[in-house]
Protein backbone atom coordinates (compact mmCIF):
# COMPACT_ATOMS: atom_id res chain seq x y z
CA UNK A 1 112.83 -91.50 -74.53
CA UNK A 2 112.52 -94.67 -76.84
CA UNK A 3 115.04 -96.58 -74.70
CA UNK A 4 113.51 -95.61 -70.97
CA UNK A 5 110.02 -97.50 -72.59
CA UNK A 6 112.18 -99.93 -73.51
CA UNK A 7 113.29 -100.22 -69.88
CA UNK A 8 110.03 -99.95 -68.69
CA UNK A 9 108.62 -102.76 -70.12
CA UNK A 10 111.15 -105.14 -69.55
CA UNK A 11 110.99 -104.12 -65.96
CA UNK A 12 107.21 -104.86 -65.83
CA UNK A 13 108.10 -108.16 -68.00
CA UNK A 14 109.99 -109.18 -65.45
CA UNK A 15 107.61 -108.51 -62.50
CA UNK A 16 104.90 -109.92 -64.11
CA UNK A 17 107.36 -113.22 -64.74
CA UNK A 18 107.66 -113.52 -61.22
CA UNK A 19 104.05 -113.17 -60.12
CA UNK A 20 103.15 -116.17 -62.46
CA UNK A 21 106.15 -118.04 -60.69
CA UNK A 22 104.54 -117.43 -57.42
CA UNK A 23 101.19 -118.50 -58.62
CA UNK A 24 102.30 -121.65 -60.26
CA UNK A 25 104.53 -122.65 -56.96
CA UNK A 26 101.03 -121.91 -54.71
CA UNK A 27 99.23 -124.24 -57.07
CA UNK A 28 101.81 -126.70 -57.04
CA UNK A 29 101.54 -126.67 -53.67
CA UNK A 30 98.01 -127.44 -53.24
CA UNK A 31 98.26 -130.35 -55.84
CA UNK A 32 100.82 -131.51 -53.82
CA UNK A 33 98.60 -130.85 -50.55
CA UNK A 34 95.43 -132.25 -52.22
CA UNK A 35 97.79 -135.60 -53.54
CA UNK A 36 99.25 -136.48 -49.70
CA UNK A 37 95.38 -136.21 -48.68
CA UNK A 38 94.31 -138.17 -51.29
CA UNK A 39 97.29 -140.73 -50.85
CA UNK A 40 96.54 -140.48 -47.07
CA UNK A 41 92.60 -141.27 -47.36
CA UNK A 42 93.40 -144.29 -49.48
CA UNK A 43 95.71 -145.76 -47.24
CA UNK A 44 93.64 -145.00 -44.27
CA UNK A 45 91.07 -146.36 -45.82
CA UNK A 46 92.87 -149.49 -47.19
CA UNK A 47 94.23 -149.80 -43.82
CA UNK A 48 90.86 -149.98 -42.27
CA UNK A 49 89.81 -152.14 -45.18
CA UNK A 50 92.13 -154.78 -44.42
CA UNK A 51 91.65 -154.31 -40.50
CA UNK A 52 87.83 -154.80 -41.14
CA UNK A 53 88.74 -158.10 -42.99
CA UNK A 54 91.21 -159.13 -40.14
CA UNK A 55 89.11 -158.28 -37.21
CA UNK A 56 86.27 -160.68 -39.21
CA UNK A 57 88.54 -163.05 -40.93
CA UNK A 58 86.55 -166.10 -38.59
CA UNK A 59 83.41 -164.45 -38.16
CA UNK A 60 80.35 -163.17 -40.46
CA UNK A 61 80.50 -159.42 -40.86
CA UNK A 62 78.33 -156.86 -39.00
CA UNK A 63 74.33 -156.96 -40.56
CA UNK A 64 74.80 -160.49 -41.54
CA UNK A 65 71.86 -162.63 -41.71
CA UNK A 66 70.58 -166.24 -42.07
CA UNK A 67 66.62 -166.95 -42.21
CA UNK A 68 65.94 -163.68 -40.36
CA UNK A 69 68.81 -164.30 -37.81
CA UNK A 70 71.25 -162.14 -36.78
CA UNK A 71 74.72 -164.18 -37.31
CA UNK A 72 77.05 -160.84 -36.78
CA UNK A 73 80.02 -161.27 -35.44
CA UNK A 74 79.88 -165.41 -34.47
CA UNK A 75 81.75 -168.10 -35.70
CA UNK A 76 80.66 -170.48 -38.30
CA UNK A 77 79.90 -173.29 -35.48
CA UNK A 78 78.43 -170.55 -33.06
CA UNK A 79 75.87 -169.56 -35.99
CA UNK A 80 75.33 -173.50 -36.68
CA UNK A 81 74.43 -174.17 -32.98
CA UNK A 82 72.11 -171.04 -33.49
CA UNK A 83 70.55 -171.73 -36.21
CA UNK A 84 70.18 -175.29 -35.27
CA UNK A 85 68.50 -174.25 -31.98
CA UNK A 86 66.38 -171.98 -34.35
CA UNK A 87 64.98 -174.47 -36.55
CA UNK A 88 64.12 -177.21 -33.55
CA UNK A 89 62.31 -175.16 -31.69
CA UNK A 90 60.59 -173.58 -34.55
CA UNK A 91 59.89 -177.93 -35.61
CA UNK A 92 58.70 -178.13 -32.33
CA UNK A 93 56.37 -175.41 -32.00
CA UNK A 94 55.01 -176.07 -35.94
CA UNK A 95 53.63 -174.08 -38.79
CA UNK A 96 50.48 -173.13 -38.73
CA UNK A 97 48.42 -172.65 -42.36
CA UNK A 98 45.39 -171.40 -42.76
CA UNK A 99 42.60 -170.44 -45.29
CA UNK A 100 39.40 -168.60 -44.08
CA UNK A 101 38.09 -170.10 -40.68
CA UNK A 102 40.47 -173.36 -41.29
CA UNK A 103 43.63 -173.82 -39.57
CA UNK A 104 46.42 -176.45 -38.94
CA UNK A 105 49.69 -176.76 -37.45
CA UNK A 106 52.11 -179.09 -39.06
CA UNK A 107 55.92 -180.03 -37.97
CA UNK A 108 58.98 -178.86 -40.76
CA UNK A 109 59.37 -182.42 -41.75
CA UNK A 110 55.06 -183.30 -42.41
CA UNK A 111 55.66 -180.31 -45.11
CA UNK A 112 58.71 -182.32 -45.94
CA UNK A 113 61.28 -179.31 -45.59
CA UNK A 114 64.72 -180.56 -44.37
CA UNK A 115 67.12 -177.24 -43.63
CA UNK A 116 70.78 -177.70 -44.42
CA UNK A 117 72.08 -175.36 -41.76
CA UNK A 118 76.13 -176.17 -42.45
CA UNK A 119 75.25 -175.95 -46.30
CA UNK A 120 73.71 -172.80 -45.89
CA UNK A 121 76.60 -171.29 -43.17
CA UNK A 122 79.36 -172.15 -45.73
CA UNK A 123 77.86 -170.38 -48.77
CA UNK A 124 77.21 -167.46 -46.69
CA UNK A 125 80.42 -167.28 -45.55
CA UNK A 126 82.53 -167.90 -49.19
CA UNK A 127 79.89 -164.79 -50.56
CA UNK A 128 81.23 -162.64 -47.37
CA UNK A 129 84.83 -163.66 -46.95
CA UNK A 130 87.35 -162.87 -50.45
CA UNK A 131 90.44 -164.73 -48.33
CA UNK A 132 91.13 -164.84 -44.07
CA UNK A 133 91.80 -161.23 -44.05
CA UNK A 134 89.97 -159.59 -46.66
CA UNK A 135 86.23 -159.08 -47.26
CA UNK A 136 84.10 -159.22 -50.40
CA UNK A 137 81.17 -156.44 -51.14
CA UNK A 138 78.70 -157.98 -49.76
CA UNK A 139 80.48 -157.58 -46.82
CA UNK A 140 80.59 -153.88 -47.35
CA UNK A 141 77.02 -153.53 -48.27
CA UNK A 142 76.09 -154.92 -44.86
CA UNK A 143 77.49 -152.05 -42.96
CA UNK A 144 74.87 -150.14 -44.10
CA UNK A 145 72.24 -152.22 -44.55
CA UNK A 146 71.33 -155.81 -43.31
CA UNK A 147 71.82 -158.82 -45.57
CA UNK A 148 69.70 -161.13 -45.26
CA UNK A 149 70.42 -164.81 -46.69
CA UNK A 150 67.64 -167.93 -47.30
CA UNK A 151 68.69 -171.44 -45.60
CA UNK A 152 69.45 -173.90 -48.29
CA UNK A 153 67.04 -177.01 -48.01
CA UNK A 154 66.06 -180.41 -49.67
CA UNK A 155 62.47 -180.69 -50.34
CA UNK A 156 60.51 -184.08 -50.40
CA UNK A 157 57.83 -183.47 -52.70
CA UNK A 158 55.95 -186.48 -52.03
CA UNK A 159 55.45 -185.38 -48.10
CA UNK A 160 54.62 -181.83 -49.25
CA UNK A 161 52.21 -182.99 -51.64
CA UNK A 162 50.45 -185.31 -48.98
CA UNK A 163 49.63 -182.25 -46.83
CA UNK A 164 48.01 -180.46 -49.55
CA UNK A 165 46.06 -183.44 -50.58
CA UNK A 166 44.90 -183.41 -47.03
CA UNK A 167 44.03 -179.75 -47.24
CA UNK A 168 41.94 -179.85 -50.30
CA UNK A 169 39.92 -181.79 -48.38
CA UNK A 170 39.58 -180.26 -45.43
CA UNK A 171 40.81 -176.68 -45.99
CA UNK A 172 37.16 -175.70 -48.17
CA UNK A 173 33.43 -175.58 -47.70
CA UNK A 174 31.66 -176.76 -50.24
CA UNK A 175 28.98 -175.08 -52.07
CA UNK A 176 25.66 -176.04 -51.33
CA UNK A 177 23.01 -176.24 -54.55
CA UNK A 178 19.29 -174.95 -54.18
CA UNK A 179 17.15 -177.49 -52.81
CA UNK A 180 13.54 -178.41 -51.76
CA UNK A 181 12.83 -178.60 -47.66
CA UNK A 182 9.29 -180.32 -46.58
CA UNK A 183 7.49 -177.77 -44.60
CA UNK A 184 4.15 -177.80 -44.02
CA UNK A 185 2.66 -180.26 -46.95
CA UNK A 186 5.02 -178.38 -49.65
CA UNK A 187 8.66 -178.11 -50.64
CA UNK A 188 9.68 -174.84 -50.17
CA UNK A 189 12.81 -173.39 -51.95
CA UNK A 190 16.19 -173.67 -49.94
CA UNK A 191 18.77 -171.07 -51.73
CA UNK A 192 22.00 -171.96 -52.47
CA UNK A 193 25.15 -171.40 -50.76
CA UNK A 194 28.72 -170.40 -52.08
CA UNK A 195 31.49 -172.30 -50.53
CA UNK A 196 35.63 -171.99 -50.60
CA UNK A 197 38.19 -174.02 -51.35
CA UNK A 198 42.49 -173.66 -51.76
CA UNK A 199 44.21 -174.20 -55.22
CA UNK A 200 46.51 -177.12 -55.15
CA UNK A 201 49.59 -175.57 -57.38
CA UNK A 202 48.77 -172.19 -55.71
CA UNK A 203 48.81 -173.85 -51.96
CA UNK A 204 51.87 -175.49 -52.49
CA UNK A 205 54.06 -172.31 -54.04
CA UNK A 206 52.90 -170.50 -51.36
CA UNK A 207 54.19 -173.00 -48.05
CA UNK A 208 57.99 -172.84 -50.00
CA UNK A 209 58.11 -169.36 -50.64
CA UNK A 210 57.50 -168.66 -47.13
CA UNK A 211 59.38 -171.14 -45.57
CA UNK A 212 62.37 -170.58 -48.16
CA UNK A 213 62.10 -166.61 -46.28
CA UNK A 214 62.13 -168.24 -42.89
CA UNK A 215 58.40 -167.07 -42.22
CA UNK A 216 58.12 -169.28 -39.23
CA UNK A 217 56.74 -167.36 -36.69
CA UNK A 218 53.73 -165.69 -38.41
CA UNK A 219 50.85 -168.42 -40.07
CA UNK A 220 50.84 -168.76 -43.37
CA UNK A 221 47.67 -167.69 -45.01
CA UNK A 222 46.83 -169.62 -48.36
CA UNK A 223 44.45 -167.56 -50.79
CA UNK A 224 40.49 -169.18 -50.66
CA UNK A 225 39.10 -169.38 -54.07
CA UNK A 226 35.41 -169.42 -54.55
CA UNK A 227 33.65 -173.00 -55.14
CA UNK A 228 30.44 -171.84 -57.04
CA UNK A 229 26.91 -174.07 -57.13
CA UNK A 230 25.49 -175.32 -59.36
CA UNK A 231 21.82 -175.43 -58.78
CA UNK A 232 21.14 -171.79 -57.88
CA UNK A 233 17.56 -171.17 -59.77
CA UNK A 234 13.85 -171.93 -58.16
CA UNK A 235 13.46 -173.15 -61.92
CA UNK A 236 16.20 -175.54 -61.81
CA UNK A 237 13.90 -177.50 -58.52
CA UNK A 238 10.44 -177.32 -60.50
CA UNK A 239 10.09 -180.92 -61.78
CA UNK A 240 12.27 -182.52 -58.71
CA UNK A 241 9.52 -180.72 -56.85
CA UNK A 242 6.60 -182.00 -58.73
CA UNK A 243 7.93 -185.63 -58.21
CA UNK A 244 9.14 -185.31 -54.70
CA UNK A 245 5.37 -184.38 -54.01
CA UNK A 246 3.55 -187.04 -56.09
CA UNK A 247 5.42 -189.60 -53.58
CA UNK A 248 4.57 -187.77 -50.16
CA UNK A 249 0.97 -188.26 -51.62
CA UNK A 250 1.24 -191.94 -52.50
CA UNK A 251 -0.62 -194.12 -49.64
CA UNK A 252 0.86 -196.95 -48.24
CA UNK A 253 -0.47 -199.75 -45.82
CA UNK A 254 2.30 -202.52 -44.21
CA UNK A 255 0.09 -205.42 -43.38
CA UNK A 256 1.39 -208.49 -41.28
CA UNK A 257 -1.26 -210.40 -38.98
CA UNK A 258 -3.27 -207.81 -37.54
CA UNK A 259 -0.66 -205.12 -37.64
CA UNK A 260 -0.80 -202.30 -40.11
CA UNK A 261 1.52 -199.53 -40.71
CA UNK A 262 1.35 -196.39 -42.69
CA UNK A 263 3.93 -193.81 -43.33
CA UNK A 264 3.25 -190.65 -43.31
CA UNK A 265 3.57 -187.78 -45.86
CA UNK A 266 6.23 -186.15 -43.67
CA UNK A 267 7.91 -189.64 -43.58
CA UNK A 268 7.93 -190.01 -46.76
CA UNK A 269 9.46 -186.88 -47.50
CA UNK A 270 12.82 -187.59 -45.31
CA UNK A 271 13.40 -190.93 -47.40
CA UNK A 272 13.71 -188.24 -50.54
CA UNK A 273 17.24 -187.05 -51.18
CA UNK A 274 18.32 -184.53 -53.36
CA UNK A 275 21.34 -184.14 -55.99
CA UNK A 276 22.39 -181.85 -59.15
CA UNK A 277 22.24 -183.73 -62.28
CA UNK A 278 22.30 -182.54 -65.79
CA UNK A 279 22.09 -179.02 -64.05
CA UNK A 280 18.44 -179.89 -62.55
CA UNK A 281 17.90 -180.63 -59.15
CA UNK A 282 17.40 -184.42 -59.29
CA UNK A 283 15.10 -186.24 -56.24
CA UNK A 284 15.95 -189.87 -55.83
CA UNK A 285 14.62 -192.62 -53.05
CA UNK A 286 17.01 -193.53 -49.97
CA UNK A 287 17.60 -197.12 -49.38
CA UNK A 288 19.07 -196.64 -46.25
CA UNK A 289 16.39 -194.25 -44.94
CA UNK A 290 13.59 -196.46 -46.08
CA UNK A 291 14.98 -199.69 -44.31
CA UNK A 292 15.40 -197.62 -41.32
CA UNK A 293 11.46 -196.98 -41.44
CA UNK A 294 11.33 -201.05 -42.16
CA UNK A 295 13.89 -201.56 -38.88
CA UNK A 296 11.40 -199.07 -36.67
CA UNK A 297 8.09 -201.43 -37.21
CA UNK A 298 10.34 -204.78 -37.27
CA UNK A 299 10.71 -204.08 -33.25
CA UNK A 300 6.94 -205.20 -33.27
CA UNK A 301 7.36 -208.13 -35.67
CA UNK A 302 10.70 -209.87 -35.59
CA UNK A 303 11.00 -212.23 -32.86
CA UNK A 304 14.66 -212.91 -31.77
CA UNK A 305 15.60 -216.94 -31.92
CA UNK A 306 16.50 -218.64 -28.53
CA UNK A 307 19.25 -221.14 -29.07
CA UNK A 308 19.22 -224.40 -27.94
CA UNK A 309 22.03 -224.87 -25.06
CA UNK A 310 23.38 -228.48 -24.51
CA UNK A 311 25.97 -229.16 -21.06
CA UNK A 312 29.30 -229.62 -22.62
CA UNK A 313 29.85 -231.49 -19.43
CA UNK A 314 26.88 -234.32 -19.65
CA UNK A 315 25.09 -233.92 -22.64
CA UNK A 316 21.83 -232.57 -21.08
CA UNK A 317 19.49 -230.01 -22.98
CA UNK A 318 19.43 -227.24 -19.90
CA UNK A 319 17.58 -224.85 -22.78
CA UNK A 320 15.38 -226.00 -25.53
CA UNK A 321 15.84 -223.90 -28.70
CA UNK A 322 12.99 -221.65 -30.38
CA UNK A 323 12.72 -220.38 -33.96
CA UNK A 324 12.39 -216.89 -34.34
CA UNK A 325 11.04 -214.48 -37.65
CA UNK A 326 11.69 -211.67 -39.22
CA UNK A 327 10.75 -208.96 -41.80
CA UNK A 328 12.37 -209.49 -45.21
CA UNK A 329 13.91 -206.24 -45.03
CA UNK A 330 15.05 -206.35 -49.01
CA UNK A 331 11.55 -207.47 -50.06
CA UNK A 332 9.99 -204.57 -48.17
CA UNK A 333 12.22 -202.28 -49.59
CA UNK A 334 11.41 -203.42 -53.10
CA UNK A 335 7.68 -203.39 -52.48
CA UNK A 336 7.56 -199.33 -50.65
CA UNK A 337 10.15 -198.03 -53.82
CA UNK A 338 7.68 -199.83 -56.47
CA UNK A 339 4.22 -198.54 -55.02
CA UNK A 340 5.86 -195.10 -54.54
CA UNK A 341 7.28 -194.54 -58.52
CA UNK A 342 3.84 -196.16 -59.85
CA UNK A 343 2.20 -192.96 -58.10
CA UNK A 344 4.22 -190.75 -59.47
CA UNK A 345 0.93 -189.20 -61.90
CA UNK A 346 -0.17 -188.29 -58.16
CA UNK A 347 -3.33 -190.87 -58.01
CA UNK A 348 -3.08 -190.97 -54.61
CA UNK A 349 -6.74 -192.57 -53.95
CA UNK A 350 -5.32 -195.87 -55.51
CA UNK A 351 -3.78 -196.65 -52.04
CA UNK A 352 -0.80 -199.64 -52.10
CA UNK A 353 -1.33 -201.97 -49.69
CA UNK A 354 2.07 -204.15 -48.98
CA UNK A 355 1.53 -207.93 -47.46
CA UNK A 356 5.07 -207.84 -45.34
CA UNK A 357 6.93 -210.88 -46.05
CA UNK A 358 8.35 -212.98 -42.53
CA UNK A 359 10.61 -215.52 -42.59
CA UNK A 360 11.51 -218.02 -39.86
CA UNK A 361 14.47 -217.69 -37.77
CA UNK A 362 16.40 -220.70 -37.06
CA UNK A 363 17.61 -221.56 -33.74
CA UNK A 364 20.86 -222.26 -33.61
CA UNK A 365 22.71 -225.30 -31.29
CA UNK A 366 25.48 -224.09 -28.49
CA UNK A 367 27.59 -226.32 -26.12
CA UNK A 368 27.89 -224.53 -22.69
CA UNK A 369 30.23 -224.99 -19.53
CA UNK A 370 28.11 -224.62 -16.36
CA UNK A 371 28.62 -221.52 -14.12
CA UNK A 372 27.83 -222.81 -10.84
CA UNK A 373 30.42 -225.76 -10.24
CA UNK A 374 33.63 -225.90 -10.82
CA UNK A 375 34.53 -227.58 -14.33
CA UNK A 376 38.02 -228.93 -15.48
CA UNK A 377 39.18 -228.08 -19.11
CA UNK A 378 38.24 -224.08 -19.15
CA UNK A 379 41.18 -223.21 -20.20
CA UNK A 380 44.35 -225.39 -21.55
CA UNK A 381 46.72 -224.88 -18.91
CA UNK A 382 46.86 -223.81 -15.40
CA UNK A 383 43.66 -221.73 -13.66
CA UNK A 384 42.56 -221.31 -10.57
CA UNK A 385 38.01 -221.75 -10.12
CA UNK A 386 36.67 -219.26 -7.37
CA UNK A 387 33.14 -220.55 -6.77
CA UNK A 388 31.46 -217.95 -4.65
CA UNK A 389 28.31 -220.05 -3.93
CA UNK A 390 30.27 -222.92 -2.39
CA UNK A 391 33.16 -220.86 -1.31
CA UNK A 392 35.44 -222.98 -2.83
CA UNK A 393 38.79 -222.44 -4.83
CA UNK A 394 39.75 -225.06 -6.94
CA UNK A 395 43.26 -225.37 -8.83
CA UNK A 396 43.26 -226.81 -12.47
CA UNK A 397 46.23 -227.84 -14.94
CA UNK A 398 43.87 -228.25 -17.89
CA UNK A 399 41.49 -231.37 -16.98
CA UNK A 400 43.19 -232.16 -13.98
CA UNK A 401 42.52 -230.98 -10.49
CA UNK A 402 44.92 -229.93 -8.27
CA UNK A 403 43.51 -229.12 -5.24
CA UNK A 404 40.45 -227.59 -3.62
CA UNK A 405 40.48 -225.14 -0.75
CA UNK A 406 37.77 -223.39 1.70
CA UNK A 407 37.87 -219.52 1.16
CA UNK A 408 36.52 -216.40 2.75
CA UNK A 409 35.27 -213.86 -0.29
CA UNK A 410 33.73 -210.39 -0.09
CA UNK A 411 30.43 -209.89 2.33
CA UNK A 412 27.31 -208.53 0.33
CA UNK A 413 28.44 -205.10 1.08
CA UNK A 414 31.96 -205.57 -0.68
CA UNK A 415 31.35 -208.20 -2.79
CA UNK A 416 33.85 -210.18 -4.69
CA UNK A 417 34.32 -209.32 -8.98
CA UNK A 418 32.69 -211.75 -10.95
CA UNK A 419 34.24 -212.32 -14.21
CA UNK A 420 37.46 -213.86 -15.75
CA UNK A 421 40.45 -212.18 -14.04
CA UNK A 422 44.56 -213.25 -14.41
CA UNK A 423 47.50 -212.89 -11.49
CA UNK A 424 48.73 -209.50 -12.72
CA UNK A 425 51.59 -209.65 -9.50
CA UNK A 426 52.70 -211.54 -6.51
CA UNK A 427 54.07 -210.04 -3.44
CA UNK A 428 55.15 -212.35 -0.69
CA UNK A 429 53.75 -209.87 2.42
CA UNK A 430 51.93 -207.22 0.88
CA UNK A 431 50.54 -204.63 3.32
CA UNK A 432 47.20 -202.78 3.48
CA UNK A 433 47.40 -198.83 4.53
CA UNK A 434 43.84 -198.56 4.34
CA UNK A 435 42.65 -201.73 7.30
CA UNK A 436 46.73 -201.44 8.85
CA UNK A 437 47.06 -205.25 8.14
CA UNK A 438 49.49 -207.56 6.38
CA UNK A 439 48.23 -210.14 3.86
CA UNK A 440 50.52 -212.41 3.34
CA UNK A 441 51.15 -214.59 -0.10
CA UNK A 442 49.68 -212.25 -2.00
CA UNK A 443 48.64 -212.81 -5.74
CA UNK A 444 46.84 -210.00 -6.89
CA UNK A 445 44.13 -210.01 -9.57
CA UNK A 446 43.77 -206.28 -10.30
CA UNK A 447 41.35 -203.59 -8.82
CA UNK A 448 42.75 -203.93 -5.50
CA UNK A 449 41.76 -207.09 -5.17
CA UNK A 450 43.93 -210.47 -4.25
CA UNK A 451 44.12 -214.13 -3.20
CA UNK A 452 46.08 -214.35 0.13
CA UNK A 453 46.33 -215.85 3.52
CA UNK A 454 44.28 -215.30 6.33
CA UNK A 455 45.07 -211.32 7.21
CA UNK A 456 47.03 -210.47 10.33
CA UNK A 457 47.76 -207.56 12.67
CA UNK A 458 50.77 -206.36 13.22
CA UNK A 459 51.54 -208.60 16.66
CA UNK A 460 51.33 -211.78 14.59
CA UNK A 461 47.24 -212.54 15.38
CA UNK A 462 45.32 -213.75 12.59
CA UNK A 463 42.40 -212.46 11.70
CA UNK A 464 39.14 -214.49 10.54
CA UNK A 465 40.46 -218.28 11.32
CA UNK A 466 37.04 -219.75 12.00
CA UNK A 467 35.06 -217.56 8.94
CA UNK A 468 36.99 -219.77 6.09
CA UNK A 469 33.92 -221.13 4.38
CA UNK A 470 31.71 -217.84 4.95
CA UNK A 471 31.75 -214.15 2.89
CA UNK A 472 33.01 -211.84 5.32
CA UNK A 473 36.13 -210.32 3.47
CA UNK A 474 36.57 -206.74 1.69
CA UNK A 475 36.78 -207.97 -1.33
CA UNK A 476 39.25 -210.08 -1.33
CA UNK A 477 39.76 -214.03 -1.48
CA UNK A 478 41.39 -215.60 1.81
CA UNK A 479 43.39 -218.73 2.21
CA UNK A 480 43.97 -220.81 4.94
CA UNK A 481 47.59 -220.93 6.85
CA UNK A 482 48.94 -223.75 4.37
CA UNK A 483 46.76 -223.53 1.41
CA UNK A 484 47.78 -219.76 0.51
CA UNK A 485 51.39 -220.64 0.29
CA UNK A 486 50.45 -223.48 -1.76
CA UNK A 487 48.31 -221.59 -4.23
CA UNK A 488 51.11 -218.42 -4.31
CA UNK A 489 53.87 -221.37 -5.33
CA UNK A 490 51.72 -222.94 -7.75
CA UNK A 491 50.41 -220.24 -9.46
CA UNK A 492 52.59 -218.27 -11.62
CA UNK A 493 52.10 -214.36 -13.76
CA UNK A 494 49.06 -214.56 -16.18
CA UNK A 495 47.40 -217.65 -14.29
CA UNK A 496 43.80 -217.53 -14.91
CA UNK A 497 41.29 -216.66 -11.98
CA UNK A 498 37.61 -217.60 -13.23
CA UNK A 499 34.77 -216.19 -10.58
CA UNK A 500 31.46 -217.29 -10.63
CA UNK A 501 28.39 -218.12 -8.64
């Protein structure tokens, strides 16, 4: 019996032996199994890894971006020319900034911003690309998310600072204190009024962090800060009021000959101007609005001079001169501000009465060219006198005459300019669409108008032979056969043309 347990249990010994063989060679199996997957993944994926960086290896990787723009898949001079494009017509169109109800477009380089595109394309490209055929993580990342780069720039402080100088000034509202209005015999309260206005420092971080993100499409909006009065109490106006008053009260009387002026109360009252001071509303007296008062009652007392005007020509007196006068405007001023500060304990029944003070105008002494005959000397060079009286046109090289020639000018209906005029062109047959005719030697003057021969038709026949002497053109000056090619020859770009009566 002892030696068939024996037997026994080596036979189950030896089957148990085996069924841990088995298990151990299906384990090894699936190590094995799991190891070729494993070894398979990896070089799949290693193969795909280094395909990714091939495929790329001169172009920016999939979810690439520069400034907001999608660079995928181009070249580094396709994304330049892109990008380039980008920023011109984002130059061109501006930036626009605003705070509250303010607003103003500028160009990239008024904000001073210069964008390094090629800088910016390279940097990119080292942070994407480990060598020509293999890509860094950044590279990876961007296949499931975009990445989205700044453009590298140089700044010029100076320019950016200029624009928000300008701002401050004109980006803000300013606060308005309490003040007095005249209404009625009384100043009446007038409440105060918050205003706005941008932080400098603030301003200025704000235009480079947004352009440094490529926010160029949407405004930027710079944060408005408060600006707070100062004067915002009815008891901060109380004594300003009591003054302001005491002068509407004061009576005043402007005597000169039998002329008398008084201002009124309500007159009075728009000469006062208020300002903060010492946190008090302060009233003072306005120069400029008091001489105004002084230039309204002048128009009834200053008398203009005439000057005396001698003939440069002969020496004769054709106009004798006449002194004028005038109110001493500073001596008036002076006179109102003193009555009005020594009524200031409101005695207004101890009226000032102000003797104006008029001085004499000189006349003054001019030499004068006549208007109504031709003169030599006008001018230093070459001119050409048009004396529509006489219907005569003159040439002149300084004080010497040239020549003098009959001329046809405008009828009453279509007169001829009066006035200095120059030869602005010359055309040697210039033709009229509007009357069909030719005018030949043509020197024109500007408005449409010229100094030509006699018009003709288009058959040759001249028009207006026997009217030379007589106003009977359109506007125009006519010539004589002979004369006009004379005065077209002689006269050259930028002549002078004077026209008178």
């Amino acid at each position: 019996m002892k030696k068939e347990g024996i037997v026994v249990k080596a036979a189950k010994s030896i089957k148990i032996k085996k069924v841990r063989e088995k298990k151990l060679k299906r384990k090894g199996i699936v190590l094995v199994s799991i190891l070729i997957g494993v070894l398979s993944s990896l070089t799949i994926l290693a193969g795909s890894y280094f395909g990714y960086g091939v495929f790329y290896k001169e172009k920016f990787y999939p979810g690439t971006k520069i400034s907001g723009q999608d660079i995928s898949g181009l070249t580094k001079n396709e994304a330049k020319v892109m990008l380039d494009n980008h920023i011109s017509k984002q130059n061109e169109k501006g930036i626009t900034i605003k705070a509250e109800e303010q607003n103003k477009t500028y160009k990239l380089e008024q904000l001073g911003f210069a964008f390094q595109v090629e800088k910016s394309i390279d940097k990119v490209f080292i942070e994407t690309h480990l060598n020509k055929a293999m890509p860094k993580w950044p590279a990876i990342e961007s296949l499931f998310s975009d990445q989205n780069y700044p453009l590298a720039y140089e700044l010029n402080s100076d320019k950016l600072n200029t624009v928000i100088n300008e701002m401050a000034s004109t980006f803000q509202k300013d606060a308005v204190n309490a003040s007095l209005n005249y209404k009625n015999g009384d100043f009446v309260f007038a409440p105060s009024v918050t205003g706005w206005g941008i932080n400098k420092d603030e301003a200025k971080n704000t235009i480079v962090k947004n352009l440094e993100n490529g926010a160029f499409d949407k405004p930027i909006i710079l944060t408005a800060q408060k600006l707070e009065p100062k004067i915002t109490k009815s008891e901060q106006t109380q004594k300003a009021k009591q003054t302001a008053l005491a002068w509407t009260k004061t009576s005043i009387s402007l005597n000169f000959e039998d002329k008398n002026f008084s201002p009124t109360a309500s007159q009075i009252a728009g000469w006062i101007v208020f300002a903060e001071k010492n946190g008090e509303l302060s009233p003072a007296i306005s120069d400029g609005q008091i001489i105004g008062y002084i230039n309204s009652i002048a128009k009834k007392i200053d008398i203009a001079p005439t000057d005396k005007e001698i003939l440069q020509t002969t020496g004769q007196v054709i106009q004798e001169g006449k002194n004028g006068r005038g109110i001493n405007r500073g001596q008036a001023l002076a006179d109102i501000k003193n009555a009005l500060n020594k009524n200031l304990g409101g005695g207004e029944q101890n009226g000032a009465v102000i003797a104006l003070t008029v001085e004499e105008k000189p006349f003054k002494e001019k030499n004068v060219l006549p208007d109504d005959v031709p003169i030599p000397g006008r001018y230093p060079g070459k001119y050409i006198d048009i004396d529509l009286s006489s219907q005569l046109l003159t040439l002149f090289e300084g004080n010497n005459l040239i020549a003098s020639y009959k001329v046809s000018t405008g009828k009453w209906s279509m007169p001829t300019p009066i006035g200095e005029r120059h030869v602005v062109e010359k055309t040697l047959r210039a033709y009229s669409a509007k009357y069909h005719l030719w005018m030949p030697y043509w020197n024109g003057i500007g408005g449409g108008y010229g100094v030509h021969e006699l018009p003709e038709w288009g058959n040759g026949v001249k028009e207006g032979a026997n009217h030379l002497g007589i106003p009977v053109s359109h506007g125009c000056v006519r010539l004589g056969v002979g004369p006009a090619e004379h005065v077209y020859n002689w006269a050259d770009i930028g002549t002078p043309v004077d026209i008178h009566k």
